[in-house]
N, C-alpha and C. Protein backbone atom coordinates (compact mmCIF):
# COMPACT_ATOMS: atom_id res chain seq x y z
N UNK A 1 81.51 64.49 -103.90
CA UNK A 1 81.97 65.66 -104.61
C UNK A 1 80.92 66.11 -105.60
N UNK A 2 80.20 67.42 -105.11
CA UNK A 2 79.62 67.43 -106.26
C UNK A 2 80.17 68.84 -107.75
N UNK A 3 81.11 69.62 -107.14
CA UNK A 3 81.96 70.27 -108.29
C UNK A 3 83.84 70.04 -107.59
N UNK A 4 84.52 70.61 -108.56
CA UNK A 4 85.61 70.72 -108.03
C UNK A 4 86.35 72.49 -108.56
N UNK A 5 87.16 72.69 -107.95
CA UNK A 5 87.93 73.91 -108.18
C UNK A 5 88.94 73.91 -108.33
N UNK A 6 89.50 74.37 -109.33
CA UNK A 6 91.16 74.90 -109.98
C UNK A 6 91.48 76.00 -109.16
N UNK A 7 92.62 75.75 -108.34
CA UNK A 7 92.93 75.97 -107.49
C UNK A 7 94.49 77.01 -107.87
N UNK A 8 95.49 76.08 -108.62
CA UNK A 8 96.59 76.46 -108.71
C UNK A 8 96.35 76.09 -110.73
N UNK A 9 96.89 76.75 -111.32
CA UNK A 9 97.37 75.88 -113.10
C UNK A 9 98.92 76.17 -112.98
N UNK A 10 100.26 76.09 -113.45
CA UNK A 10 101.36 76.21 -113.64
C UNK A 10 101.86 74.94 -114.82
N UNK A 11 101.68 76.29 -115.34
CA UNK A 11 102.33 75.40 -117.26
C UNK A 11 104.26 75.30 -116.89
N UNK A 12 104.54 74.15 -117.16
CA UNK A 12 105.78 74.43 -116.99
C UNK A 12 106.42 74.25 -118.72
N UNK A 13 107.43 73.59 -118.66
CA UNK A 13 108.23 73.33 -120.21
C UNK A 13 107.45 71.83 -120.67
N UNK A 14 107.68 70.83 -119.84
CA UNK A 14 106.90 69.88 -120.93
C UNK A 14 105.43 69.12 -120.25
N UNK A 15 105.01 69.98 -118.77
CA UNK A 15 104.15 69.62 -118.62
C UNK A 15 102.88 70.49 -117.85
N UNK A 16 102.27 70.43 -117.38
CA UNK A 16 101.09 71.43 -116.60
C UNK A 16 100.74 70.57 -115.49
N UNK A 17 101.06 71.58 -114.22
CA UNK A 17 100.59 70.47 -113.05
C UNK A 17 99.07 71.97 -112.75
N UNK A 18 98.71 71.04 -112.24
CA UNK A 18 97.19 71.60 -112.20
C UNK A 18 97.07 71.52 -110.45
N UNK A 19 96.07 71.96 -109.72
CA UNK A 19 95.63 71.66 -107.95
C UNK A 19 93.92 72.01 -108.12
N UNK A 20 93.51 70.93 -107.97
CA UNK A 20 92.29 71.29 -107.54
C UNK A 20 91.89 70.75 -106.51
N UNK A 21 90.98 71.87 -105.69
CA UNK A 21 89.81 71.23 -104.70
C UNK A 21 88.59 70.20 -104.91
N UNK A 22 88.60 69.33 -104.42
CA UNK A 22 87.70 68.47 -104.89
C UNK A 22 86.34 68.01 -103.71
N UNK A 23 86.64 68.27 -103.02
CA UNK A 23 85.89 68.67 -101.53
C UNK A 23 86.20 69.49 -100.73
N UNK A 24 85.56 70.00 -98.93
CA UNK A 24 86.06 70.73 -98.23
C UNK A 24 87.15 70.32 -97.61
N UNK A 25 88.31 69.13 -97.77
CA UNK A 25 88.77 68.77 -97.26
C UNK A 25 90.18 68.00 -97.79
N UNK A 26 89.88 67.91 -99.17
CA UNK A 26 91.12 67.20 -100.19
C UNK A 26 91.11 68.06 -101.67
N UNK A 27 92.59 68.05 -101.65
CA UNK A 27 93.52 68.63 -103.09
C UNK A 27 93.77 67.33 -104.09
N UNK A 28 93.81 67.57 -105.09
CA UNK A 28 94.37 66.84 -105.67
C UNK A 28 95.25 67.63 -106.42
N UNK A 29 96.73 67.01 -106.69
CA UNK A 29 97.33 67.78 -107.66
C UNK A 29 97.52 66.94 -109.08
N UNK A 30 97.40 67.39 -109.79
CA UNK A 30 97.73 66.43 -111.19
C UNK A 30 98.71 66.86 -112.11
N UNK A 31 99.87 66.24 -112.77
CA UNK A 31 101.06 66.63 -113.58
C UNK A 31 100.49 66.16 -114.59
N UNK A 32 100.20 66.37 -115.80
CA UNK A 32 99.70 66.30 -117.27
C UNK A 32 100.91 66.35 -118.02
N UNK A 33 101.42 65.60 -118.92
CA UNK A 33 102.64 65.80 -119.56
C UNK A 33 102.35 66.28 -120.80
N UNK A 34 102.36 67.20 -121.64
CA UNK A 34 102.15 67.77 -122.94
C UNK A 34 102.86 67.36 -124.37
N UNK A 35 104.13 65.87 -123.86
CA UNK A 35 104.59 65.53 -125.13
C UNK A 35 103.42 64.57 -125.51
N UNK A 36 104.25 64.13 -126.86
CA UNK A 36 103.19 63.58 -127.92
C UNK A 36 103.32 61.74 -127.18
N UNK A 37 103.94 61.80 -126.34
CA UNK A 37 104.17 59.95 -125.77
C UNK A 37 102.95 59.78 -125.12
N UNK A 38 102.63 58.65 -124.46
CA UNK A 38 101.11 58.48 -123.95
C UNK A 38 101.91 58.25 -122.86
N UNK A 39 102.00 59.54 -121.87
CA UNK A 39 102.55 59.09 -120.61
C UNK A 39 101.44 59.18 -119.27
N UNK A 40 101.16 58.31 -118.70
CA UNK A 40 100.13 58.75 -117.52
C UNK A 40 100.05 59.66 -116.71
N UNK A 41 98.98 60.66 -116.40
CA UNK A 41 99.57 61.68 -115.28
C UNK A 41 100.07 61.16 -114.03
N UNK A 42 99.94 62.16 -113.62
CA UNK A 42 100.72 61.75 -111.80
C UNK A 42 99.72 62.60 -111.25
N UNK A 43 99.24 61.69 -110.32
CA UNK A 43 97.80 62.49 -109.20
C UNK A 43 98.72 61.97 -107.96
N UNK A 44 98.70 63.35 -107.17
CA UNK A 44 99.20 63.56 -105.49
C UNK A 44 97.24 63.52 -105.06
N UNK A 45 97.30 62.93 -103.61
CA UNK A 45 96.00 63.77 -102.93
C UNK A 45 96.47 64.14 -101.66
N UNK A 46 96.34 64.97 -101.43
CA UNK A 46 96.37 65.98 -99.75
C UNK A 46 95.57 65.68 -98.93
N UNK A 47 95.61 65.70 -98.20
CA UNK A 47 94.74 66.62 -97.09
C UNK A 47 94.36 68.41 -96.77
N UNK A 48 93.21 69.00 -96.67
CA UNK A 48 93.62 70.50 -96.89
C UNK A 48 94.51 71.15 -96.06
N UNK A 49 94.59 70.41 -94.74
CA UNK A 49 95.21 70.80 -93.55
C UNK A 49 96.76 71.12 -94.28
N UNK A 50 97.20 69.90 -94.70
CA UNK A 50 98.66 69.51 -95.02
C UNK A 50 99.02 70.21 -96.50
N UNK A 51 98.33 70.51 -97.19
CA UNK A 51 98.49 71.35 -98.32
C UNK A 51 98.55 72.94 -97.87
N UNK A 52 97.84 73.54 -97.04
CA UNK A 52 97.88 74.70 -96.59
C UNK A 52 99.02 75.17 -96.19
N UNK A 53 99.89 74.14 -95.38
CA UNK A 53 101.26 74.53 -94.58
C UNK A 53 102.00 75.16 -95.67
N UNK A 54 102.20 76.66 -94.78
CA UNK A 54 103.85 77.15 -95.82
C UNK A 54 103.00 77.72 -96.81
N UNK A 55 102.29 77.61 -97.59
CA UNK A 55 101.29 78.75 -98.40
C UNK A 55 101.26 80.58 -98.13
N UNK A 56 101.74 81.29 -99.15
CA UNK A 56 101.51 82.50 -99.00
C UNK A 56 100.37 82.79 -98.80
N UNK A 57 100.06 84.08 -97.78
CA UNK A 57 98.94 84.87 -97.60
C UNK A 57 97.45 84.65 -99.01
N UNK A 58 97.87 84.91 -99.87
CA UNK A 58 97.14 85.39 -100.73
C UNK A 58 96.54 83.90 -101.34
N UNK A 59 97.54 82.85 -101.59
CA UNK A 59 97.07 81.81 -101.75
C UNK A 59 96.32 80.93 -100.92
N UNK A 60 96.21 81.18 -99.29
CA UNK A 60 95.73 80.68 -98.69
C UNK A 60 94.48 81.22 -98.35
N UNK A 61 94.09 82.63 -99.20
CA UNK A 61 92.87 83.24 -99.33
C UNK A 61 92.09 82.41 -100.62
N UNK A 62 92.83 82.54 -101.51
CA UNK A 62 92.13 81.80 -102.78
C UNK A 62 91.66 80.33 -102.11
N UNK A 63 92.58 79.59 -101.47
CA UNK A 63 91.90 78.49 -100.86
C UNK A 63 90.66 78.64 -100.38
N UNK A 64 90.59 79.62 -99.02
CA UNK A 64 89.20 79.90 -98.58
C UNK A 64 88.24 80.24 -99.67
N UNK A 65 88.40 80.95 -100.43
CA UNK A 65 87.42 81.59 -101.27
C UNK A 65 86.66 80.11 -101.69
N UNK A 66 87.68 79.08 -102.29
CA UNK A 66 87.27 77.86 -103.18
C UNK A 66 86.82 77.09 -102.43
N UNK A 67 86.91 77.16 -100.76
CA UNK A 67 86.54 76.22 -99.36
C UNK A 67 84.90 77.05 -99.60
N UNK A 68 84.34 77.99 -99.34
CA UNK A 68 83.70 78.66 -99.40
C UNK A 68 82.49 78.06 -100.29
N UNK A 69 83.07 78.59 -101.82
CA UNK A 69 82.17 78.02 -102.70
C UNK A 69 81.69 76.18 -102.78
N UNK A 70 82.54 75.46 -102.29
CA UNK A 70 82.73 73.85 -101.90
C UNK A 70 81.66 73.97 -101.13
N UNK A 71 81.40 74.75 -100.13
CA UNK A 71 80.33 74.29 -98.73
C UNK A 71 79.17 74.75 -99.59
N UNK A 72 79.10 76.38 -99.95
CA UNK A 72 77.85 76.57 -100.39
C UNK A 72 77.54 75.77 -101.66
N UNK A 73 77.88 74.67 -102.95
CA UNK A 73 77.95 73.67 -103.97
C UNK A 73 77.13 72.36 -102.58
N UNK A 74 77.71 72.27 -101.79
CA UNK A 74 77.00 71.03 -101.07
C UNK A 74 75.90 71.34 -100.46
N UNK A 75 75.38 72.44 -100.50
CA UNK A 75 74.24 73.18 -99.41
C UNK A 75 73.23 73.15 -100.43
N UNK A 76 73.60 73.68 -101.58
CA UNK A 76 72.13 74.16 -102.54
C UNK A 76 71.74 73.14 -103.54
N UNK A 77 72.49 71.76 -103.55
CA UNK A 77 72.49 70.98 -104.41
C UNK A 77 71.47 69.99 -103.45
């Protein structure tokens, strides 16, 4: 991996789950909890295949766009 991409942010009430791309090929999602307790996040990892399913149009463009920049990040580096 040499960058990653924020993909999705969604602040909810007591926490922020985040999605980023982290290669051409895996998501990670992460839940961040925003109270003052020291609670650990929660990391999901995908597959891109299996994260894509069921995705609106528009979000599954932002994917490409961030698939996109992922290939050209591994090309010029």
């Amino acid at each position: 991996m040499k960058t990653a991409h924020i993909l999705f942010w969604t602040p909810e009430q007591g926490e922020d789950i985040i999605s980023f791309l982290v290669d051409t090929d895996t998501v990670i999602k992460i839940e961040l909890d925003r109270s003052d307790e020291a609670i650990e996040p929660i990391v999901d990892v995908y597959p891109i295949e299996f994260y894509l399913k069921g995705l609106s149009k528009i979000n599954q463009i932002k994917i490409a766009v961030a698939l996109d920049l992922a290939k050209n990040d591994n090309y010029t580096h």
